[in-house]
C-alpha atoms as a PDB file:
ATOM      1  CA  UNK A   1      33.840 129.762-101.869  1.00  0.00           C
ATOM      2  CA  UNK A   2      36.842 130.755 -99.723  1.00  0.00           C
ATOM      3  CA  UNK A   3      38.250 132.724-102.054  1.00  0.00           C
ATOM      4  CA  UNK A   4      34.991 134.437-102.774  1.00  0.00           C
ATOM      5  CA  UNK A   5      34.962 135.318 -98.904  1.00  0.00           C
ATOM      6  CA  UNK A   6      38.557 136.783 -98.718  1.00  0.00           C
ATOM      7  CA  UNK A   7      37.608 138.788-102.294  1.00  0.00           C
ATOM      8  CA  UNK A   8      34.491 139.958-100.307  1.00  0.00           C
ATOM      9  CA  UNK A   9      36.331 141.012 -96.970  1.00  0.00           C
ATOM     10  CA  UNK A  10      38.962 142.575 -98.995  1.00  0.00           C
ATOM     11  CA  UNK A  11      36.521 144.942-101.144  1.00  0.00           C
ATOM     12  CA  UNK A  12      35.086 145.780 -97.931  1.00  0.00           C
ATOM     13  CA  UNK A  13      37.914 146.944 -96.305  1.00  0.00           C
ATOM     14  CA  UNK A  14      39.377 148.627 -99.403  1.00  0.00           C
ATOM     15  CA  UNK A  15      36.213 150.593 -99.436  1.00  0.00           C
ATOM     16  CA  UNK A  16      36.351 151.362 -96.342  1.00  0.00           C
ATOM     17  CA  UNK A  17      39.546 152.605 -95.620  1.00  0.00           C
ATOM     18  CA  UNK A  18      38.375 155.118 -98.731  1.00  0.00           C
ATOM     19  CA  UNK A  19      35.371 156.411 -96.895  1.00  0.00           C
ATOM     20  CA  UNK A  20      32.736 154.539 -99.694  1.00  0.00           C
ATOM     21  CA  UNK A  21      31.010 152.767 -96.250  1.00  0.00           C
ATOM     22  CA  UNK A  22      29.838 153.159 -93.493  1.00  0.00           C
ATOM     23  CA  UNK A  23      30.520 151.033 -90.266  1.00  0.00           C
ATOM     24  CA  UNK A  24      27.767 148.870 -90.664  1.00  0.00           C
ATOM     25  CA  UNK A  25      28.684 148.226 -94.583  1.00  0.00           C
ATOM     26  CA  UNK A  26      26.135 150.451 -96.077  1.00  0.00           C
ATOM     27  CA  UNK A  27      27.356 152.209 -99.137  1.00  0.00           C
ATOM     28  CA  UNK A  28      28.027 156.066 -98.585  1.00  0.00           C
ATOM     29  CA  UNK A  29      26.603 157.936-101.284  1.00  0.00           C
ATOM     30  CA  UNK A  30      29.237 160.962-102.479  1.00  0.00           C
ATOM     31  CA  UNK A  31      28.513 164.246-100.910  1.00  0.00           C
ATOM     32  CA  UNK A  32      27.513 166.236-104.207  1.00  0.00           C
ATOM     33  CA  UNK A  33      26.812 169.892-103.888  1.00  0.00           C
ATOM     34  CA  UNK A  34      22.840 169.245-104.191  1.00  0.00           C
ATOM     35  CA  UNK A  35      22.368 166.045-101.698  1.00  0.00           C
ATOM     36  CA  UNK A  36      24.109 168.267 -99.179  1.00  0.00           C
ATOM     37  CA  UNK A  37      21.719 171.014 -99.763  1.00  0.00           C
ATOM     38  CA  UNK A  38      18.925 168.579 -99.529  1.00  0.00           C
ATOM     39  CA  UNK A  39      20.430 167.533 -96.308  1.00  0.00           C
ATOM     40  CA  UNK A  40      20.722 170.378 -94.412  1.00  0.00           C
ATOM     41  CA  UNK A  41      17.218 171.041 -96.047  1.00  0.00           C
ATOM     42  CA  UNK A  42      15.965 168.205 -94.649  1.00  0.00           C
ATOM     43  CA  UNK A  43      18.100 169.047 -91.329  1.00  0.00           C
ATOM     44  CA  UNK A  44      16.463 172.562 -90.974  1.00  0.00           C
ATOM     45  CA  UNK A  45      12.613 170.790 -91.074  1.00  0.00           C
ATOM     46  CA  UNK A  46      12.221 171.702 -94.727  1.00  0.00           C
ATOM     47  CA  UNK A  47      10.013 170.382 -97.353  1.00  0.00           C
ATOM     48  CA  UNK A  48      10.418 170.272-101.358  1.00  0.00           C
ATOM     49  CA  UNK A  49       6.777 172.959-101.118  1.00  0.00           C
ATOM     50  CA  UNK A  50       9.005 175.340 -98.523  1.00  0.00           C
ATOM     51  CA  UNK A  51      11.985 176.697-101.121  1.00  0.00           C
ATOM     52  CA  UNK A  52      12.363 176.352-105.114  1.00  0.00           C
ATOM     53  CA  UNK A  53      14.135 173.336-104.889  1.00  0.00           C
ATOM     54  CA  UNK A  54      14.600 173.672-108.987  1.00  0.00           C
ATOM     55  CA  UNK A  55      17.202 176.395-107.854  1.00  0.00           C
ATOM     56  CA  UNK A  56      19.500 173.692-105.736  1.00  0.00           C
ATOM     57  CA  UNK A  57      22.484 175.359-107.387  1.00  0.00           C
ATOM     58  CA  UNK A  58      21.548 178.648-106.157  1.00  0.00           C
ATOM     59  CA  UNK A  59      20.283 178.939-103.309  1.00  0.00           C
ATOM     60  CA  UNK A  60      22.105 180.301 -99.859  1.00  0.00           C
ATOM     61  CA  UNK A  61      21.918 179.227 -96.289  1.00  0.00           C
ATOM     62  CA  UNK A  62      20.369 182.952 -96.206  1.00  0.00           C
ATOM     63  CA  UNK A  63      17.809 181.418 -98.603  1.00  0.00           C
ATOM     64  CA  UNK A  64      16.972 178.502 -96.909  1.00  0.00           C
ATOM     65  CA  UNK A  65      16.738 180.597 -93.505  1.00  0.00           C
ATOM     66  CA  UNK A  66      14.642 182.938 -94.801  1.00  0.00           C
ATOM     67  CA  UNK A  67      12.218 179.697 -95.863  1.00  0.00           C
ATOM     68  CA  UNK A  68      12.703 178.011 -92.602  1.00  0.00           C
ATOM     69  CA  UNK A  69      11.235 181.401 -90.835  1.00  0.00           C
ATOM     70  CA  UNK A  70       8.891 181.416 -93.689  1.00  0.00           C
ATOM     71  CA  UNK A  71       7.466 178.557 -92.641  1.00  0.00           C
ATOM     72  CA  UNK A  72       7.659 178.841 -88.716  1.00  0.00           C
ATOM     73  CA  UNK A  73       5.745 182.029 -88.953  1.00  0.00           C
ATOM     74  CA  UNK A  74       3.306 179.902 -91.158  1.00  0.00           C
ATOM     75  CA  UNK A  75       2.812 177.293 -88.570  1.00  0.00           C
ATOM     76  CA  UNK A  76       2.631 179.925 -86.255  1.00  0.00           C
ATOM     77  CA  UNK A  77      -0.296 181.691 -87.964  1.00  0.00           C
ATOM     78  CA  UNK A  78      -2.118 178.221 -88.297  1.00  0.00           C
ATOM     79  CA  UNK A  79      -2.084 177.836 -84.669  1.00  0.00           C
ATOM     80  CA  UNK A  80      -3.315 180.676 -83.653  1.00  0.00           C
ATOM     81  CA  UNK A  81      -6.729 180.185 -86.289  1.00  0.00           C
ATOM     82  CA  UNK A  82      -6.863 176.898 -84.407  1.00  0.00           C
ATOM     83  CA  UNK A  83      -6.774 178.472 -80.606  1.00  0.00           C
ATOM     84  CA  UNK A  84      -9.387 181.336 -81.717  1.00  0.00           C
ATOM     85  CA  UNK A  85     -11.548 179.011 -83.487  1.00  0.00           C
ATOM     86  CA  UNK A  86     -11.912 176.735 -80.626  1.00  0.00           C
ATOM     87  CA  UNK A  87     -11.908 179.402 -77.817  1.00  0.00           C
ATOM     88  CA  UNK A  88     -14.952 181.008 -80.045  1.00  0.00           C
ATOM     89  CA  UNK A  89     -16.827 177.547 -80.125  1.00  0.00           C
ATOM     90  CA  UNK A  90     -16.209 177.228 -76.814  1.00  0.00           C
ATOM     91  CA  UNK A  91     -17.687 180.179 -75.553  1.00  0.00           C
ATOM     92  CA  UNK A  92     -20.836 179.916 -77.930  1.00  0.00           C
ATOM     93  CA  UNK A  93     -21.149 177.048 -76.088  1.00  0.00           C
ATOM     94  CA  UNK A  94     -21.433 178.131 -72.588  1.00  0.00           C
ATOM     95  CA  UNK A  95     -23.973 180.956 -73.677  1.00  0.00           C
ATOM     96  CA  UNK A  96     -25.879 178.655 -75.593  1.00  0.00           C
ATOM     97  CA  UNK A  97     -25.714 176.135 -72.818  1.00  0.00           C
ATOM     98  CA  UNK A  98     -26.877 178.862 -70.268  1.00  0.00           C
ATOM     99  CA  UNK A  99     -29.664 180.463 -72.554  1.00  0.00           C
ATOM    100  CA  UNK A 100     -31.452 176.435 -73.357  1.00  0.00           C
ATOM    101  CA  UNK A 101     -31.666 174.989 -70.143  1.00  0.00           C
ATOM    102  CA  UNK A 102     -32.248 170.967 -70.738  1.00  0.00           C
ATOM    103  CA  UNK A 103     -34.674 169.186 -68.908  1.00  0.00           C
END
């Protein structure tokens, strides 16, 4: 069992030292070309439905820009619908409310 231990402990530094783990001992996974465009994907707020990510290979941090304003302006939109449609029930309130008076 000791020997198993100093096996262990030596792996672990080994691996270490070559930038395979992390400080806590979790394995590092290798920074290939498309998990680091899924990171800063990921990093920028975007989903798999905001860029083509069948084009991982291709696509630019111009690309994923463009989608990341793509999809503010998107959001943006959607919030807007949501102000107007709640200022308009709102105010069809309050003349409905004055119109009915309830005893």
């Amino acid at each position: 069992r000791m020997a198993n231990n100093r096996a262990q402990r030596a792996w672990l530094e080994k691996n270490f030292r070559r930038g395979v783990l992390n400080m806590d001992c979790s394995i590092l996974k290798s920074k290939t070309t498309k998990r680091m465009t899924l990171d800063v994907a990921s990093q920028m707020g975007l989903t798999d439905s905001d860029w083509k990510t069948k084009n991982v290979y291709e696509v630019t941090m111009r690309d994923m820009r463009d989608a990341q304003l793509r999809k503010q302006d998107r959001r943006r939109l959607v919030a807007a619908r949501v102000i107007q449609i709640v200022w308009r029930v709102r105010c069809t309130y309050q003349t409905t409310k004055n119109r009915v008076k309830i005893k």
